[in-house]
C-alpha atoms as a PDB file:
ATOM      1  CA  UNK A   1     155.351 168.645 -50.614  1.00  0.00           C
ATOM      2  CA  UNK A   2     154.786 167.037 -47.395  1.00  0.00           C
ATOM      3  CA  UNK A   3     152.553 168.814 -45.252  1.00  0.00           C
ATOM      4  CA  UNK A   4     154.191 170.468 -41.965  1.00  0.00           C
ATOM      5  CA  UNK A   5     154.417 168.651 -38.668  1.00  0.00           C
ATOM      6  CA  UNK A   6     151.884 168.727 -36.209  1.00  0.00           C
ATOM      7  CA  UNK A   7     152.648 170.946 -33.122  1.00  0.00           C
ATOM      8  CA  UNK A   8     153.601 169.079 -30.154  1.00  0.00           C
ATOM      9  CA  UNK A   9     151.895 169.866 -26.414  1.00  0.00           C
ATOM     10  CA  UNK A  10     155.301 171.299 -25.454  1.00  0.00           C
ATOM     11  CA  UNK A  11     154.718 173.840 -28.373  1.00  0.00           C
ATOM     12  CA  UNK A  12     151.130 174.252 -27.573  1.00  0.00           C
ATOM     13  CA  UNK A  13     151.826 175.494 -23.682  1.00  0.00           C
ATOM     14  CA  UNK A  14     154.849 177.797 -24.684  1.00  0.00           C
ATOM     15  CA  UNK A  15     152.567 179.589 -27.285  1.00  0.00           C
ATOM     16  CA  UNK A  16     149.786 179.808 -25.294  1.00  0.00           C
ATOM     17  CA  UNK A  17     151.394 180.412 -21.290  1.00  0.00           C
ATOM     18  CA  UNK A  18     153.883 183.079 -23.073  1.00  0.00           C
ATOM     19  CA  UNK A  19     153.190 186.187 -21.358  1.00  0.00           C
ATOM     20  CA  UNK A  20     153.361 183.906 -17.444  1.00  0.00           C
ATOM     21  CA  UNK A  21     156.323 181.629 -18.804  1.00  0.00           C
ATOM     22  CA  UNK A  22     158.243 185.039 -19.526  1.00  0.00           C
ATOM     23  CA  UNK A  23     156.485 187.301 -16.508  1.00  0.00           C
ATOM     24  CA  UNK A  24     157.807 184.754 -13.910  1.00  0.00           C
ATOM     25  CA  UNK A  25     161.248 184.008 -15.418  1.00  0.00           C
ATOM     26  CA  UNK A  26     161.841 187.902 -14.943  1.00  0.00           C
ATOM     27  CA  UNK A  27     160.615 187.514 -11.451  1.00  0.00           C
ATOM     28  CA  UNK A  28     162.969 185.044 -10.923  1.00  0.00           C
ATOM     29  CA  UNK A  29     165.631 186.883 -12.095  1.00  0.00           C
ATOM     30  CA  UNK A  30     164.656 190.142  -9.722  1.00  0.00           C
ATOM     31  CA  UNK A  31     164.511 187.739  -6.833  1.00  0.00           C
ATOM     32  CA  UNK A  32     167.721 185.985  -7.394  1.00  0.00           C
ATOM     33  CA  UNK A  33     169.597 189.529  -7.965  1.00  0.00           C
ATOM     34  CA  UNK A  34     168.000 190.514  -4.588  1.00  0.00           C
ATOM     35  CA  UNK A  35     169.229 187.462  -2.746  1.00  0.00           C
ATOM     36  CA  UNK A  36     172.895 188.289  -4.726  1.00  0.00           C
ATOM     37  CA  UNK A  37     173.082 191.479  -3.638  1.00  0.00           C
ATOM     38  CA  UNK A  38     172.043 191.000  -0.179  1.00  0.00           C
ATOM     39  CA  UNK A  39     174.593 188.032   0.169  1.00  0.00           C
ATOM     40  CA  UNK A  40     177.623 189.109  -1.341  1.00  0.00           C
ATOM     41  CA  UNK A  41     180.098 190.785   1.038  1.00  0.00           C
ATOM     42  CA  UNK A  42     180.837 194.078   1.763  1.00  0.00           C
ATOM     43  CA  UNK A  43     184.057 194.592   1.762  1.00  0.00           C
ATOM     44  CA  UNK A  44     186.514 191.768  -0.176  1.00  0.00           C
ATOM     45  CA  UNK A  45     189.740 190.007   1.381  1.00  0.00           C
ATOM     46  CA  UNK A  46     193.035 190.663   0.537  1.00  0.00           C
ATOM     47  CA  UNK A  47     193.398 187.062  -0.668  1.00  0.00           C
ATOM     48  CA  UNK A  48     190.753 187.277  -2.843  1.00  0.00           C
ATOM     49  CA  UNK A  49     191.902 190.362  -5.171  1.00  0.00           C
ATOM     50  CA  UNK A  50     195.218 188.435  -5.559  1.00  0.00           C
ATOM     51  CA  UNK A  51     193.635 186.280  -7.453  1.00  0.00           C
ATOM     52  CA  UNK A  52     192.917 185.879 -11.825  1.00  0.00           C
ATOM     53  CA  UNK A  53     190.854 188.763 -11.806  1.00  0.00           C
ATOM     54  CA  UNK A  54     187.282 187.382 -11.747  1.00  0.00           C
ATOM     55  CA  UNK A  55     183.789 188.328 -13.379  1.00  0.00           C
ATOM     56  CA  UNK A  56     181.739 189.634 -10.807  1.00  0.00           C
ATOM     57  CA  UNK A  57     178.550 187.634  -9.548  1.00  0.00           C
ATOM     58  CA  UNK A  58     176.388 190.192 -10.392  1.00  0.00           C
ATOM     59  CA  UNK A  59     177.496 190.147 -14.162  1.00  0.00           C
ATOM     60  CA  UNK A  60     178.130 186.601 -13.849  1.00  0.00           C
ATOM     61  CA  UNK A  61     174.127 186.174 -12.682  1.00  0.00           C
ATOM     62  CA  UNK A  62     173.283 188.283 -15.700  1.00  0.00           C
ATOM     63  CA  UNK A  63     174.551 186.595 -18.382  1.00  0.00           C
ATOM     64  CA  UNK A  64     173.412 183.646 -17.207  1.00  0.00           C
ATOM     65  CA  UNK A  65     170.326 185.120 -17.361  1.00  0.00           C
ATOM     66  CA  UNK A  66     170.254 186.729 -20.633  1.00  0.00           C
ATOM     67  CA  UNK A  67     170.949 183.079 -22.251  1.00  0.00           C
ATOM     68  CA  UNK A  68     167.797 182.253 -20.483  1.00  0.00           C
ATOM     69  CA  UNK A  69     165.764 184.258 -22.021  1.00  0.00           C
ATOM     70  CA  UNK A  70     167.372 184.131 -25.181  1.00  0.00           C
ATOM     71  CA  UNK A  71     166.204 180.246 -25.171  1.00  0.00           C
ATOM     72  CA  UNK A  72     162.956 181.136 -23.644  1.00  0.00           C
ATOM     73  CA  UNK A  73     161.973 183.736 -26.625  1.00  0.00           C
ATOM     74  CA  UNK A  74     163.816 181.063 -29.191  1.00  0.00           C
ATOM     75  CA  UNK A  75     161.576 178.440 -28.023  1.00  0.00           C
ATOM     76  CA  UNK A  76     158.163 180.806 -27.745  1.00  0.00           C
ATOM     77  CA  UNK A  77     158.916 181.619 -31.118  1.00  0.00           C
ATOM     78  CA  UNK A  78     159.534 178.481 -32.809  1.00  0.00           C
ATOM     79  CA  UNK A  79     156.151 177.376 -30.860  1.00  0.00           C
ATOM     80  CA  UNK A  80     154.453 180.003 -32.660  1.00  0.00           C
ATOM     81  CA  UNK A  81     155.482 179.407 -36.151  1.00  0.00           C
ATOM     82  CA  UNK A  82     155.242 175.418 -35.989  1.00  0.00           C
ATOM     83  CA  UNK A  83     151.754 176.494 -35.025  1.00  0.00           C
ATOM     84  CA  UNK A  84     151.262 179.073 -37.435  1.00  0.00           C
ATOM     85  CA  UNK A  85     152.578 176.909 -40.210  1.00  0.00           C
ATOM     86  CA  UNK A  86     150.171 173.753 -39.190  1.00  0.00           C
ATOM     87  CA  UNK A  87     147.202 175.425 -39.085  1.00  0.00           C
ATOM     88  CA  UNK A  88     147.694 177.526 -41.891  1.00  0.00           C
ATOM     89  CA  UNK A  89     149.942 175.637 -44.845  1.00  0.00           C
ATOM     90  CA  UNK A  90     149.519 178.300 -47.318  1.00  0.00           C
ATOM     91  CA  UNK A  91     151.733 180.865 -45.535  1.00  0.00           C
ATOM     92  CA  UNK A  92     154.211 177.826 -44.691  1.00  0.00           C
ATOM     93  CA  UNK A  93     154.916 177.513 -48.240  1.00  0.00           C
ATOM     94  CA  UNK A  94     155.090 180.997 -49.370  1.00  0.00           C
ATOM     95  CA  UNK A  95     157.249 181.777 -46.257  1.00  0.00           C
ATOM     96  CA  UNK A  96     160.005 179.053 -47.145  1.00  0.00           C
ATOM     97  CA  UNK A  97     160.116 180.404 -51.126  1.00  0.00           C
ATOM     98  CA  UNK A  98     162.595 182.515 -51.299  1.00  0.00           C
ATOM     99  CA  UNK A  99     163.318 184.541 -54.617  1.00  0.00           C
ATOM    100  CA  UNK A 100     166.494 185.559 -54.683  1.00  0.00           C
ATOM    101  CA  UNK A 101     166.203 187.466 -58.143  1.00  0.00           C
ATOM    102  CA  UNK A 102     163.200 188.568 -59.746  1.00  0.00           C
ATOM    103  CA  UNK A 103     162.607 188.287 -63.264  1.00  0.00           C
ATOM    104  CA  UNK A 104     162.905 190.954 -65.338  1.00  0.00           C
ATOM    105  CA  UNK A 105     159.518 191.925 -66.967  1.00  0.00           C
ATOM    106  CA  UNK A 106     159.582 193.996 -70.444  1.00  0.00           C
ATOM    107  CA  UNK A 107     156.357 195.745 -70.839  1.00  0.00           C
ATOM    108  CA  UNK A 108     154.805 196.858 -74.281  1.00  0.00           C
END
């Protein structure tokens, strides 16, 4: 069996700049609520509500931020186990057995 891949630089700063890489994304995300919040209008037109009902910016921010993070924590994690895995091929290879059945043992 070939021996895993080495981890790349990319996968080096995610797994090691996790806890800042996630800290300031949610910072982000406060400060860009803030700015929605303080920009969107009070009161809506008439021409506006006559429209396809839309998905408000708010929720609209939200979810856009929730696949962010999502990716983020994908990425972190996938960091983590190439690393895991390269420095450390014995747990690579029992983590990708899988035994689906085990075999039945008869005792005396």
């Amino acid at each position: 069996m070939a021996p895993p891949p080495r981890p790349s630089s990319l996968d080096n700063f995610f797994a090691r700049y996790q806890t800042p890489i996630l800290g300031t994304t949610f910072a982000g995300q406060v400060a860009h609520h803030q700015y929605i919040r303080h920009t969107t209008p009070a009161f809506e037109t008439l021409s506006n509500s006559i429209k396809v009902p839309a998905i408000p910016r708010t929720l609209r921010a939200g979810l856009g931020w929730a696949a962010v993070f999502i990716g983020l924590l994908t990425k972190i994690t996938l960091a983590k186990k190439t690393i895991r895995d390269y420095s450390d091929p014995v747990v690579a290879l029992a983590s990708q057995r899988k035994e689906w059945r085990r075999p039945v043992q008869e005792g005396l």
